[in-house]
C-alpha atoms as a PDB file:
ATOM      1  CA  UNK A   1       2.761  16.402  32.180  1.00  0.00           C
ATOM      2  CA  UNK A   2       0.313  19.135  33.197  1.00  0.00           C
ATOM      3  CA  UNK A   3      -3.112  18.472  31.249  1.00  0.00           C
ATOM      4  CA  UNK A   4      -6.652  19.500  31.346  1.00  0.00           C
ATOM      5  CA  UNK A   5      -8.541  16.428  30.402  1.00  0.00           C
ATOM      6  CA  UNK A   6     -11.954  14.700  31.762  1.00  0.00           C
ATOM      7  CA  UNK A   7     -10.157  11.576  32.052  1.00  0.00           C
ATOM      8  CA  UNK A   8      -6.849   9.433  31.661  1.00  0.00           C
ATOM      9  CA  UNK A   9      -5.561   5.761  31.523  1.00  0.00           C
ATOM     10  CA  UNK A  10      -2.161   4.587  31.962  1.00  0.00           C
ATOM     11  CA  UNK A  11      -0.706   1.223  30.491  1.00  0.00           C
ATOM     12  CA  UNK A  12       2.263  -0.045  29.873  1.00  0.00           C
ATOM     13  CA  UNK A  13       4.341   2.841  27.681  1.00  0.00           C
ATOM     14  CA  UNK A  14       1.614   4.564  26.511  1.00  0.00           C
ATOM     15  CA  UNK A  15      -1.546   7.000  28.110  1.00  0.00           C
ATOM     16  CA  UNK A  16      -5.153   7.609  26.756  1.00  0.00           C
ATOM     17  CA  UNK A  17      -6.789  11.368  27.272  1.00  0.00           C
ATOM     18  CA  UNK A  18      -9.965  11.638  27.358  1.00  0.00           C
ATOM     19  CA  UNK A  19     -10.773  15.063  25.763  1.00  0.00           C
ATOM     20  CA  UNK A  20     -10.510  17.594  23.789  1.00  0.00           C
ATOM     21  CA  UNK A  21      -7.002  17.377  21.930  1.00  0.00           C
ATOM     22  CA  UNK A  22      -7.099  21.519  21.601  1.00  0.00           C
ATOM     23  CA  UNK A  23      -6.673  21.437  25.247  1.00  0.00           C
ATOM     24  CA  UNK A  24      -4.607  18.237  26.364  1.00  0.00           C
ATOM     25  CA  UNK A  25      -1.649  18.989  23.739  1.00  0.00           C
ATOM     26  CA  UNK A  26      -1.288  22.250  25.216  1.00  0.00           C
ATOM     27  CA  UNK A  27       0.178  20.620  28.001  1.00  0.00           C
ATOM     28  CA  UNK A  28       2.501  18.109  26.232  1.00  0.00           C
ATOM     29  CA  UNK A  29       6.407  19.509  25.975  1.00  0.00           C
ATOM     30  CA  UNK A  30       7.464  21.418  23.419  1.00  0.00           C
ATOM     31  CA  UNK A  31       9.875  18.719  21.119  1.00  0.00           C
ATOM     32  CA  UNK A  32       8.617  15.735  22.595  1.00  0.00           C
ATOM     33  CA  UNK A  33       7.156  13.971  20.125  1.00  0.00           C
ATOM     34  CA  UNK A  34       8.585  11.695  17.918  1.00  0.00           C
ATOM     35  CA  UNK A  35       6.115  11.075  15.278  1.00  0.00           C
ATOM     36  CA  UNK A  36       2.398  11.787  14.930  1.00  0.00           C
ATOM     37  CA  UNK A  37      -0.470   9.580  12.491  1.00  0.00           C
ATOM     38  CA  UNK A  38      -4.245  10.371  12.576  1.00  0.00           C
ATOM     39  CA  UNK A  39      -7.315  10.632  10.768  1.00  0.00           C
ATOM     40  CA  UNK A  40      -8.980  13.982  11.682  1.00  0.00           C
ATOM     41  CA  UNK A  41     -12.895  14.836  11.184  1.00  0.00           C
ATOM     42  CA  UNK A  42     -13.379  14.739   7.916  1.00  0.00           C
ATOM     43  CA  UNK A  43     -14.730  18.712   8.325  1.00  0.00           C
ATOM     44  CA  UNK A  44     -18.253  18.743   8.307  1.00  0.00           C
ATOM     45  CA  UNK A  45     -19.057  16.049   6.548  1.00  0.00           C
ATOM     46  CA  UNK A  46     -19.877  13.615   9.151  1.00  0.00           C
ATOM     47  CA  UNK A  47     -21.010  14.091  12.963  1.00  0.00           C
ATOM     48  CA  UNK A  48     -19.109  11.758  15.696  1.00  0.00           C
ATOM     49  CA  UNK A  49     -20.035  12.957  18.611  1.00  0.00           C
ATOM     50  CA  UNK A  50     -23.485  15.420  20.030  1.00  0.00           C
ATOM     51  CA  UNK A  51     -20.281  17.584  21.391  1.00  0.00           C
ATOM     52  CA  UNK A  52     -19.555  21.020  20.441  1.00  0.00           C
ATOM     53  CA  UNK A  53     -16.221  20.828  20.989  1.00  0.00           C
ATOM     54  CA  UNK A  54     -16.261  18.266  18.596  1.00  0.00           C
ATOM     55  CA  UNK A  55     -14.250  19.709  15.361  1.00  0.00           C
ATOM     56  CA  UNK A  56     -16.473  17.105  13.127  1.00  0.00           C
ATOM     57  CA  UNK A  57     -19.737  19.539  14.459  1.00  0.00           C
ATOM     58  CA  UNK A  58     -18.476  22.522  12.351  1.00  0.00           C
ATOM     59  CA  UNK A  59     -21.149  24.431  10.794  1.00  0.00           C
ATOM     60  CA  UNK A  60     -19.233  25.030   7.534  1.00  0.00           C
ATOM     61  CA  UNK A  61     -15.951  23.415   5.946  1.00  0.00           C
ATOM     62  CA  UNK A  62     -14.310  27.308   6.683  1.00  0.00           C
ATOM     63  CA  UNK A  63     -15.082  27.301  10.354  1.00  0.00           C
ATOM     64  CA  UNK A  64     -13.168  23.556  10.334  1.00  0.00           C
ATOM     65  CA  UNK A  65      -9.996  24.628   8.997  1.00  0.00           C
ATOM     66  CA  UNK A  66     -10.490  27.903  11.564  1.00  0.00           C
ATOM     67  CA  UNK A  67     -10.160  25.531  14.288  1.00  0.00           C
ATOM     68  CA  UNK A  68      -7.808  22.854  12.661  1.00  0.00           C
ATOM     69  CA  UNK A  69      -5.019  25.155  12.373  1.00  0.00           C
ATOM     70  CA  UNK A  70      -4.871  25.531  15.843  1.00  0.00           C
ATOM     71  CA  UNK A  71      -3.825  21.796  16.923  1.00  0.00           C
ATOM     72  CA  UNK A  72      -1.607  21.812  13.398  1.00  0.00           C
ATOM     73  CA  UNK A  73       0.123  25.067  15.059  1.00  0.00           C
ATOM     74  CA  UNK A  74      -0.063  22.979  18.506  1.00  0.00           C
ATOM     75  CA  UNK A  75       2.007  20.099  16.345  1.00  0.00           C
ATOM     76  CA  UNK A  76       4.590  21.881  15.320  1.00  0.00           C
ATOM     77  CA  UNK A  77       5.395  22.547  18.699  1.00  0.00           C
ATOM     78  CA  UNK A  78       5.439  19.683  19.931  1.00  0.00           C
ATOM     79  CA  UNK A  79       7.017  17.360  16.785  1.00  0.00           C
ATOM     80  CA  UNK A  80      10.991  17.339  17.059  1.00  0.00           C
ATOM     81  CA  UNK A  81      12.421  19.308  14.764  1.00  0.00           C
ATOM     82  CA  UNK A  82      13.171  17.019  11.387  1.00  0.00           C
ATOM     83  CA  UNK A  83      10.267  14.529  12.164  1.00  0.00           C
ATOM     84  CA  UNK A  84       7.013  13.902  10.967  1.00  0.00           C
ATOM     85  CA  UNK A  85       3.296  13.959  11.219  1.00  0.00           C
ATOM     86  CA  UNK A  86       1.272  11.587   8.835  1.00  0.00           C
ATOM     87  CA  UNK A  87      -2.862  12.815   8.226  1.00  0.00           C
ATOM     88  CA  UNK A  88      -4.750  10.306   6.693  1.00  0.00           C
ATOM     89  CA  UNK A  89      -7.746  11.538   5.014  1.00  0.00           C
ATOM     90  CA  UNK A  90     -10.208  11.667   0.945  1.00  0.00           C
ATOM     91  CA  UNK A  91     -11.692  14.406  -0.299  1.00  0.00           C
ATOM     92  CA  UNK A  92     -15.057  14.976   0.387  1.00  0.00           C
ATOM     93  CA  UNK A  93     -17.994  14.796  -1.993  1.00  0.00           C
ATOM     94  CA  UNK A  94     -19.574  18.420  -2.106  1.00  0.00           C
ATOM     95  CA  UNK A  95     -23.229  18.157  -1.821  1.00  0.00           C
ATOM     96  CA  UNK A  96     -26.254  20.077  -3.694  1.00  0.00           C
ATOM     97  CA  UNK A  97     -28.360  20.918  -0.374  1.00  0.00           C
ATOM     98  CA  UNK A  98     -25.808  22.015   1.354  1.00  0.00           C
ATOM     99  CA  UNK A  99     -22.982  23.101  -0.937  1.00  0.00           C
ATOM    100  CA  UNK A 100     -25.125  24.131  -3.954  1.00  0.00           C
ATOM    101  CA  UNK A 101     -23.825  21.821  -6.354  1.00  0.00           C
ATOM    102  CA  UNK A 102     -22.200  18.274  -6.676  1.00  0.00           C
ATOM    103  CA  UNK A 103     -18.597  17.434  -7.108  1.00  0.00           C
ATOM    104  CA  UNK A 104     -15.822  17.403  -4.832  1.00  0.00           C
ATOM    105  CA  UNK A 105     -14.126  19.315  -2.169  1.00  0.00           C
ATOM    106  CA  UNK A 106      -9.949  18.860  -2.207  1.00  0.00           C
ATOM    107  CA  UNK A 107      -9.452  17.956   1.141  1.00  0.00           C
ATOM    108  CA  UNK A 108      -6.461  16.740   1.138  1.00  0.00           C
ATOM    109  CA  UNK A 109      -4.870  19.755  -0.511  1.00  0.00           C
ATOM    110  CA  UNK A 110      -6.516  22.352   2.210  1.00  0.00           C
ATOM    111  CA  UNK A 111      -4.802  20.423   4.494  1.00  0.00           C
ATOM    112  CA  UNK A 112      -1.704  20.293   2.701  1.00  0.00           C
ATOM    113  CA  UNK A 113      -1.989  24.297   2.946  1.00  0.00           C
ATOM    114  CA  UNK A 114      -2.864  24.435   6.217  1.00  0.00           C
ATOM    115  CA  UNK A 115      -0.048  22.765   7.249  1.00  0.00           C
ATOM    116  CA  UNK A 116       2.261  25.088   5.123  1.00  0.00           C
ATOM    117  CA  UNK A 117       1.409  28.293   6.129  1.00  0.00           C
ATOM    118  CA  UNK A 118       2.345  26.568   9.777  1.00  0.00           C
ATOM    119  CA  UNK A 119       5.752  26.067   8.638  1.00  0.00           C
ATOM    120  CA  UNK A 120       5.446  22.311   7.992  1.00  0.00           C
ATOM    121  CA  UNK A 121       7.573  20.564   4.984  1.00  0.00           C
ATOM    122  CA  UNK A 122       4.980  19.110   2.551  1.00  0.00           C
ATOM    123  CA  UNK A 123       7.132  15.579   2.611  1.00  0.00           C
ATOM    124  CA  UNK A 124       5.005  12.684   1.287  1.00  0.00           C
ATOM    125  CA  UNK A 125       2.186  11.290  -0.248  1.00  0.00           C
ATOM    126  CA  UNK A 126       0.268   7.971  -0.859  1.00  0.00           C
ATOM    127  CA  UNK A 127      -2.784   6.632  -2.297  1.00  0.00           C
ATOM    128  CA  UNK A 128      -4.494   4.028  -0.976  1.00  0.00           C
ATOM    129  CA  UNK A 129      -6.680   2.292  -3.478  1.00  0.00           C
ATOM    130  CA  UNK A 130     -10.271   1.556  -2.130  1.00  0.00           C
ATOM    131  CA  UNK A 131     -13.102  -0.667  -4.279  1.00  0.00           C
ATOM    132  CA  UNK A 132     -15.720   1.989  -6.259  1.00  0.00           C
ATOM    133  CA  UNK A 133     -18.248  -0.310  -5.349  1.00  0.00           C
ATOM    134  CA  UNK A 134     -17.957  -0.641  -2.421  1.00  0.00           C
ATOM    135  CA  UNK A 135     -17.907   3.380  -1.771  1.00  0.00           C
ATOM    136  CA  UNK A 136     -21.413   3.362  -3.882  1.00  0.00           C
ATOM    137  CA  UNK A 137     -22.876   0.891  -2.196  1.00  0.00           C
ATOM    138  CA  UNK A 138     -22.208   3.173   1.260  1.00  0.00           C
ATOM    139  CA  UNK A 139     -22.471   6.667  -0.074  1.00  0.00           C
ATOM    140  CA  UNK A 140     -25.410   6.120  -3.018  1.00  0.00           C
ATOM    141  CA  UNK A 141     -23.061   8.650  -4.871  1.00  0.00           C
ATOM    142  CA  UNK A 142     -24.377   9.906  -8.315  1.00  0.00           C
ATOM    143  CA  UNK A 143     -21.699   9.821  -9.829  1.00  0.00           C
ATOM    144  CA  UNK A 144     -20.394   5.743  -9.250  1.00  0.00           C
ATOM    145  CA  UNK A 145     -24.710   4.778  -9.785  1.00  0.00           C
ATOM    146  CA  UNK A 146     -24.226   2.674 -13.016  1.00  0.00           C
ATOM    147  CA  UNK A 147     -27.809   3.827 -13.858  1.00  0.00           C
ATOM    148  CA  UNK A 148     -25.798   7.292 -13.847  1.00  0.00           C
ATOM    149  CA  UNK A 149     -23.496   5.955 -16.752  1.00  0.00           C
ATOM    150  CA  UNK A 150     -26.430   4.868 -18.527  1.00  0.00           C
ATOM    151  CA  UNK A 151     -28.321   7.735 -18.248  1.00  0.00           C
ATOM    152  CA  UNK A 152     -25.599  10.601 -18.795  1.00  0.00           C
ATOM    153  CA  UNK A 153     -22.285   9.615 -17.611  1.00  0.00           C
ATOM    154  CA  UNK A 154     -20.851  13.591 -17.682  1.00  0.00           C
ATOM    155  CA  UNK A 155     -21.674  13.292 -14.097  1.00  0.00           C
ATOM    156  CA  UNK A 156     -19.538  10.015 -13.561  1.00  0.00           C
ATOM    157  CA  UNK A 157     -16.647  10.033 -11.932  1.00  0.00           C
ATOM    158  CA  UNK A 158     -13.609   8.040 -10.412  1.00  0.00           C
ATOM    159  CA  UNK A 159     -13.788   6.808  -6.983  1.00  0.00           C
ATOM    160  CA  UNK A 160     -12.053   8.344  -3.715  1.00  0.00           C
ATOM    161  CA  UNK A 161      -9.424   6.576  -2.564  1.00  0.00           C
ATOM    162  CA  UNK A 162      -7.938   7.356   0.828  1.00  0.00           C
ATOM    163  CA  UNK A 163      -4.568   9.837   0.835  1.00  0.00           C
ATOM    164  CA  UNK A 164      -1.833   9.935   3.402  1.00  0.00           C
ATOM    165  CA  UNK A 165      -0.296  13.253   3.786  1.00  0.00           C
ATOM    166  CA  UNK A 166       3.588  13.654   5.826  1.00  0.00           C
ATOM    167  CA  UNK A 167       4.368  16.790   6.890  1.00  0.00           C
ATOM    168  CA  UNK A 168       8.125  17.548   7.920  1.00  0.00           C
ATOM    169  CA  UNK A 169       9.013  19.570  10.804  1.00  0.00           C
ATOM    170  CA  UNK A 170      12.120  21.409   9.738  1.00  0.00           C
ATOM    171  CA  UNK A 171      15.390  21.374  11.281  1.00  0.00           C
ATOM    172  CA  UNK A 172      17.975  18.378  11.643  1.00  0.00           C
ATOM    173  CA  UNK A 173      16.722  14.758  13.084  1.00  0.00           C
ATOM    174  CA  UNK A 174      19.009  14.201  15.740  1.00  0.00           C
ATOM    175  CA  UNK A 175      17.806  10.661  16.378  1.00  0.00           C
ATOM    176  CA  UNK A 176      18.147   9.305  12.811  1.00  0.00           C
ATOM    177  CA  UNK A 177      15.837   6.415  12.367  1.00  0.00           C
ATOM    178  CA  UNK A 178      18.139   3.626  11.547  1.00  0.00           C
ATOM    179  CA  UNK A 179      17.066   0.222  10.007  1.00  0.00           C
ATOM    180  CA  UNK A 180      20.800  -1.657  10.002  1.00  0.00           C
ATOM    181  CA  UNK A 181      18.393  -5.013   9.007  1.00  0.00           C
ATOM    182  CA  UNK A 182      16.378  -3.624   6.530  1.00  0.00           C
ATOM    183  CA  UNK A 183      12.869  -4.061   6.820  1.00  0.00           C
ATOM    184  CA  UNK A 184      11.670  -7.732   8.078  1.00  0.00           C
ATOM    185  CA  UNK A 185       7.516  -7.692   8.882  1.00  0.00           C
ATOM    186  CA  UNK A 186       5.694  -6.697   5.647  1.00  0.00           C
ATOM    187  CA  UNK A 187       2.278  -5.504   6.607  1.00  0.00           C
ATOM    188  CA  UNK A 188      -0.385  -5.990   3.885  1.00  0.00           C
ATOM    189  CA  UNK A 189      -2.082  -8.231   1.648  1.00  0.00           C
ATOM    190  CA  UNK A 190       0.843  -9.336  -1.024  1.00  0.00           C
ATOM    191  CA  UNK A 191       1.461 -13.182  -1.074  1.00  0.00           C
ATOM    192  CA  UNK A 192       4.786 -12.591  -3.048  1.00  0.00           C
ATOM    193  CA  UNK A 193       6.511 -10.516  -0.541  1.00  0.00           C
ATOM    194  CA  UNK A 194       9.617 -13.562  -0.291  1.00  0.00           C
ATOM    195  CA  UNK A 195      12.987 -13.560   0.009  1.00  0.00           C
ATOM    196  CA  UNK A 196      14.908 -13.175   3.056  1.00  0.00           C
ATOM    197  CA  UNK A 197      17.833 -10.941   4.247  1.00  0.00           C
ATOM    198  CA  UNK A 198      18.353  -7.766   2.560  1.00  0.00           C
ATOM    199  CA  UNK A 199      16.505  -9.176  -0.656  1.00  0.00           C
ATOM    200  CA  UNK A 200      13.142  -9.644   1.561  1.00  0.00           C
ATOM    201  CA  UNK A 201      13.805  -6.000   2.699  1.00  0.00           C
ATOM    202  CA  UNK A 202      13.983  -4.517  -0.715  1.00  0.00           C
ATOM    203  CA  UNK A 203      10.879  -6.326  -1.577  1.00  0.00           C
ATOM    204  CA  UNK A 204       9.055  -4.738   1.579  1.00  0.00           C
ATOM    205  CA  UNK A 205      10.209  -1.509   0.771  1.00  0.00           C
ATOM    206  CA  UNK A 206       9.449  -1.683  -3.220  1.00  0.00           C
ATOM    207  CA  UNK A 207       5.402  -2.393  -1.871  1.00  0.00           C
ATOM    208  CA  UNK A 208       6.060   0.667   0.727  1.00  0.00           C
ATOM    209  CA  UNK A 209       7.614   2.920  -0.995  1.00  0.00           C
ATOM    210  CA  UNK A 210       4.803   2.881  -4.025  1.00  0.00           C
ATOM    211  CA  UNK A 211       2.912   5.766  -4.247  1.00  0.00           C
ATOM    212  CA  UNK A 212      -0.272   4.323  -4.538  1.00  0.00           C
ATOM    213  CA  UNK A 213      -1.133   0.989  -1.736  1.00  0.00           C
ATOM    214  CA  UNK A 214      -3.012  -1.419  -3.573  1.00  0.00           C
ATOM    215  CA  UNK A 215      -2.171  -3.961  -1.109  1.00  0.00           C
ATOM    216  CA  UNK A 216      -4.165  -2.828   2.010  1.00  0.00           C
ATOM    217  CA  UNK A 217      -6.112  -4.961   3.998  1.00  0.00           C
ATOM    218  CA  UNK A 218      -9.276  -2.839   4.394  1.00  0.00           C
ATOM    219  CA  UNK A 219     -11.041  -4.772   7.112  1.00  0.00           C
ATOM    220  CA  UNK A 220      -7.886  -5.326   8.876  1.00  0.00           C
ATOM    221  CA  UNK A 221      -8.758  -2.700  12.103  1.00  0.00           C
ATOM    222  CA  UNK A 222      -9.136  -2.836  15.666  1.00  0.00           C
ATOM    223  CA  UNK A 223     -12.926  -3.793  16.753  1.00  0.00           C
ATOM    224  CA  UNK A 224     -14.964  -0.877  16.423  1.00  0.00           C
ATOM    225  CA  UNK A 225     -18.412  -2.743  17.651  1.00  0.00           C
ATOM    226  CA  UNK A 226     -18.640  -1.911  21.085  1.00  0.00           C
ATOM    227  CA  UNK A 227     -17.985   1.848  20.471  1.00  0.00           C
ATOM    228  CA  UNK A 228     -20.970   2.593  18.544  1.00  0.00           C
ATOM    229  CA  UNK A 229     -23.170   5.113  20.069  1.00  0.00           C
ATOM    230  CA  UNK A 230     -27.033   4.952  18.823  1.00  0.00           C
ATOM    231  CA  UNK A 231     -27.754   8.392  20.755  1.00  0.00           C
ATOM    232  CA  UNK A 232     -25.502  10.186  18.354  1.00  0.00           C
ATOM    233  CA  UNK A 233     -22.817   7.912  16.249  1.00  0.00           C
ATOM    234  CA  UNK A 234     -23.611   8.307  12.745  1.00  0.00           C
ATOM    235  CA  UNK A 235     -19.807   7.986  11.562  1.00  0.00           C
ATOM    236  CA  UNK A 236     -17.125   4.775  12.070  1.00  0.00           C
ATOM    237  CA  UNK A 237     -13.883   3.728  10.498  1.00  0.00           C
ATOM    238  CA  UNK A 238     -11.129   2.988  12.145  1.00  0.00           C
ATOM    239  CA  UNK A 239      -7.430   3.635  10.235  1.00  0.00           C
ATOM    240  CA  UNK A 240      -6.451   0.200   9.196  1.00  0.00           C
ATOM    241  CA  UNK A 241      -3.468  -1.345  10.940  1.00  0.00           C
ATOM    242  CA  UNK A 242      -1.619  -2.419   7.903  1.00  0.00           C
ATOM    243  CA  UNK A 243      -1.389   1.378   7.041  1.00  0.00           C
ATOM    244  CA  UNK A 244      -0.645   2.213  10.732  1.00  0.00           C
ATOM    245  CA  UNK A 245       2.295  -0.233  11.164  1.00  0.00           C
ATOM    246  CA  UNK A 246       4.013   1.009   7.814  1.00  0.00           C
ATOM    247  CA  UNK A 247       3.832   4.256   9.118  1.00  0.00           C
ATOM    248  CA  UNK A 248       5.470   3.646  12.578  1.00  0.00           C
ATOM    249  CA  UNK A 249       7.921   1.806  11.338  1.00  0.00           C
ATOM    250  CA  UNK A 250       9.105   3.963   8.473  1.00  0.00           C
ATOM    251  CA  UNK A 251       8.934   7.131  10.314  1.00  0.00           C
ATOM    252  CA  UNK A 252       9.896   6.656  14.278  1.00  0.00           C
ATOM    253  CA  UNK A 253      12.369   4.812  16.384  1.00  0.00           C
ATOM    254  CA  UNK A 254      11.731   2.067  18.909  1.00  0.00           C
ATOM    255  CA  UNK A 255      10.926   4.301  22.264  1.00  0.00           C
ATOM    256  CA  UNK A 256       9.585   7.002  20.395  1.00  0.00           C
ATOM    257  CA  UNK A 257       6.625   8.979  21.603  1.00  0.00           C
ATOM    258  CA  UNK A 258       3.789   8.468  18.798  1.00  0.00           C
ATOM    259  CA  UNK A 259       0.858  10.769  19.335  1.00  0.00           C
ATOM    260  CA  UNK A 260      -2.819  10.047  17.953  1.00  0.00           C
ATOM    261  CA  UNK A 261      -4.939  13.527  19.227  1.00  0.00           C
ATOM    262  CA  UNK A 262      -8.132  11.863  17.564  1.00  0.00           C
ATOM    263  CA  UNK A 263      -7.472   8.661  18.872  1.00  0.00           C
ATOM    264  CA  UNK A 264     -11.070   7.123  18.311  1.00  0.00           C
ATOM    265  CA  UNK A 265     -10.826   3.431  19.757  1.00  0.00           C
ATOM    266  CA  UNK A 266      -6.758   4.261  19.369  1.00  0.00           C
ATOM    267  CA  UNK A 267      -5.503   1.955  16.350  1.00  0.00           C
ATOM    268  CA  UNK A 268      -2.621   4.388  16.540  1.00  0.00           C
ATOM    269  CA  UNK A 269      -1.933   4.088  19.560  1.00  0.00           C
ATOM    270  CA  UNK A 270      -2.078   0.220  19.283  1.00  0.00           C
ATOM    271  CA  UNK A 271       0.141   0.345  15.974  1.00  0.00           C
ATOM    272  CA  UNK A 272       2.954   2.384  18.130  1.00  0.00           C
ATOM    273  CA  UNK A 273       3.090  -0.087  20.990  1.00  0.00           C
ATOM    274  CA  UNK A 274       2.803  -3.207  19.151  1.00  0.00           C
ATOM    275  CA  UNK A 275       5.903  -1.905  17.054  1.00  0.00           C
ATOM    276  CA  UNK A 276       7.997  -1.193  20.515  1.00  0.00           C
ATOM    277  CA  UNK A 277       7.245   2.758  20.626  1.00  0.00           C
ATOM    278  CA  UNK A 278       5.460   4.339  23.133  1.00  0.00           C
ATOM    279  CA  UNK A 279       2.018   5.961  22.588  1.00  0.00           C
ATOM    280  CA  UNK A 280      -0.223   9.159  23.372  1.00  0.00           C
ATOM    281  CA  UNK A 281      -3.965   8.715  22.255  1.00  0.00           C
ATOM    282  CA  UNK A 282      -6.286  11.813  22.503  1.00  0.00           C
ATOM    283  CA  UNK A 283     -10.545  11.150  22.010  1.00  0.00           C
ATOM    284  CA  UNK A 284     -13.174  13.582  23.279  1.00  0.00           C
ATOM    285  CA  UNK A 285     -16.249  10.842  22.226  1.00  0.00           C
ATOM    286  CA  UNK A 286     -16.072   8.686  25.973  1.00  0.00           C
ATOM    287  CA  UNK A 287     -17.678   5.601  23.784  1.00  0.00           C
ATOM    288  CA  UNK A 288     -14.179   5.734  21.628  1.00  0.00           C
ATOM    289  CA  UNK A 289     -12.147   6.170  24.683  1.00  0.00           C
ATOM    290  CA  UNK A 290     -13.788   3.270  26.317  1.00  0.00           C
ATOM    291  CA  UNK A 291     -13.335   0.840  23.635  1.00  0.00           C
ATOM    292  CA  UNK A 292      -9.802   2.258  22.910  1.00  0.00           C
ATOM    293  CA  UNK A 293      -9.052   1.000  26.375  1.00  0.00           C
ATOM    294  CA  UNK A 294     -10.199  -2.579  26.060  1.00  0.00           C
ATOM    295  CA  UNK A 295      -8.202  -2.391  22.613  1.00  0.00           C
ATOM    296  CA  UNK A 296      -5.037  -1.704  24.753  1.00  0.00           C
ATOM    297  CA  UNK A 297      -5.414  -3.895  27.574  1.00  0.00           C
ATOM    298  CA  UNK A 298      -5.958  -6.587  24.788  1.00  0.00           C
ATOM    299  CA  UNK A 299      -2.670  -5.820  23.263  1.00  0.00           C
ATOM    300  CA  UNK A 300      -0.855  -6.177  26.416  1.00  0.00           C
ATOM    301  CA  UNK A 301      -2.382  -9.596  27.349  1.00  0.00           C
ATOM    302  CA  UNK A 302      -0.814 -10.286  23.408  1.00  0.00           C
ATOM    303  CA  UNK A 303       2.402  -8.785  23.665  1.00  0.00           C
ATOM    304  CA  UNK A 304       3.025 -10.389  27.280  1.00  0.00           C
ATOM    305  CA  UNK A 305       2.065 -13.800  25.851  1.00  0.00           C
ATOM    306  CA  UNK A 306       4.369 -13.507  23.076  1.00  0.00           C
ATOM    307  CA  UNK A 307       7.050 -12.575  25.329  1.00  0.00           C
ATOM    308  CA  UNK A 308       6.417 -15.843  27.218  1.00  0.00           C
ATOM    309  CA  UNK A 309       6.395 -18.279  24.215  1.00  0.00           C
ATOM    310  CA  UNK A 310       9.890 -16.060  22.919  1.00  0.00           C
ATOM    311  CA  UNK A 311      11.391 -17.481  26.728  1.00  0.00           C
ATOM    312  CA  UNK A 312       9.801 -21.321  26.355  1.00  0.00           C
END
């Protein structure tokens, strides 16, 4: 594979780009891919990296969606033809200084129409519940202040929870993605996910299929620490695995090539290997990149130990 990256590390069934994923997925096959998950920049609401390649450095939320469609377009060329591609992503809080007044940007449904007029199947969606607290203690939102509610609660609102959009690629899957067993590892934080057999399966799949996830664990991620930048990082958050895993699972086959082209410290990535796919992580910010690889090389000190206690 013929690409134009700064750098590149190869592990054991998957490889980690670093650069910008407008240029590396040019030179990824056309049909190659089996499945794609990722959480893009959330337009221009937060800065990740001083680059200006950098999509999350947009000077307006029109000049993101200018460049997005390119890598969607990009996607469609490379997804196999009746697979999908999974964005993870909120709306975004529209702000008086910049936007001229408050309230809220639909995100997720721009996206949604991006990825239409490129020919993708709107396929899926689900709601993934996150704590209003929690999101006013980061964001100092008017709207969740309490003091807000007390003082004129017109301008209250609900929380944003996190979305995850699938997009179809049309055509016929030629590799159907076969679970014979069911499903057998539930990912999330449900006690009363029992049973075994084909009755443990239907409970897994009752929690999955639900279109909103109360039952994510939200500090369940990779380690994120070491990336942090102080010269530029103002923005964190890696995809949680238990979303990840559900994802890979539902919507690829064991070999499959999953591809990640904003990688970050590559939780995708991870989520694809650990589940017996193989994995393509793209990340222009080098601090990501270098933490993604000590995320990887971690997993395969895991998975190799695993193997051994499987043999003993």
């Amino acid at each position: 594979m013929d690409v134009n990256c700064i750098d590149f590390f190869m592990g054991e069934n998957y490889v980690l780009y670093h650069g910008d994923c407008c240029d590396v997925i040019k030179g990824i096959p056309d049909n190659s891919i089996g499945y794609s998950i990722f959480s893009p920049p959330f337009a221009e609401l937060y800065s990740y990296s001083n680059s200006n390649r950098d999509m999350g450095n947009s000077r307006s939320y029109k000049e993101f969606f200018s460049h997005f469609k390119y890598l969607v377009r990009e996607l469609y060329r490379v997804i196999q033809e009746g697979r999908n591609v999974t964005v993870h992503c909120v709306d975004i809080p529209a702000m008086k200084e910049r936007d001229g007044y408050i309230g809220l940007k639909d995100f997720p449904g721009d996206i949604i129409r991006c990825f239409r007029k490129e020919k993708f199947i709107y396929h899926s969606r689900n709601i993934i519940w996150k704590d209003p607290l929690i999101e006013a203690t980061r964001t100092h939102a008017l709207g969740l202040m309490h003091k807000q509610l007390c003082k004129d609660s017109t301008m209250c609102r609900a929380g944003c929870p996190d979305y995850l959009l699938t997009f179809r690629k049309p055509g016929e899957n030629k590799n159907p993605i076969e679970h014979k067993e069911g499903l057998v590892e539930y990912h999330g934080s449900r006690k009363d996910i029992g049973g075994i057999g084909i009755k443990r399966s239907h409970n897994i799949w009752r929690a999955y299929a639900s279109p909103v996830w109360m039952d994510i664990r939200q500090t369940h991620t990779l380690n994120k620490k070491d990336a942090k930048d102080k010269k530029d990082q103002k923005h964190i958050c890696p995809l949680q695995l238990d979303v990840i895993h559900r994802c890979v699972v539902l919507w690829s086959n064991p070999g499959d090539i999953v591809l990640s082209p904003f990688a970050g410290i590559m939780s995708e990535v991870y989520g694809a290997v650990y589940n017996g796919r193989r994995g393509i992580g793209i990340e222009l910010k080098e601090s990501y990149y270098k933490q993604g690889i000590k995320n990887m090389k971690l997993l395969n000190i895991k998975i190799k130990k695993n193997k051994i206690k499987k043999l003993i």
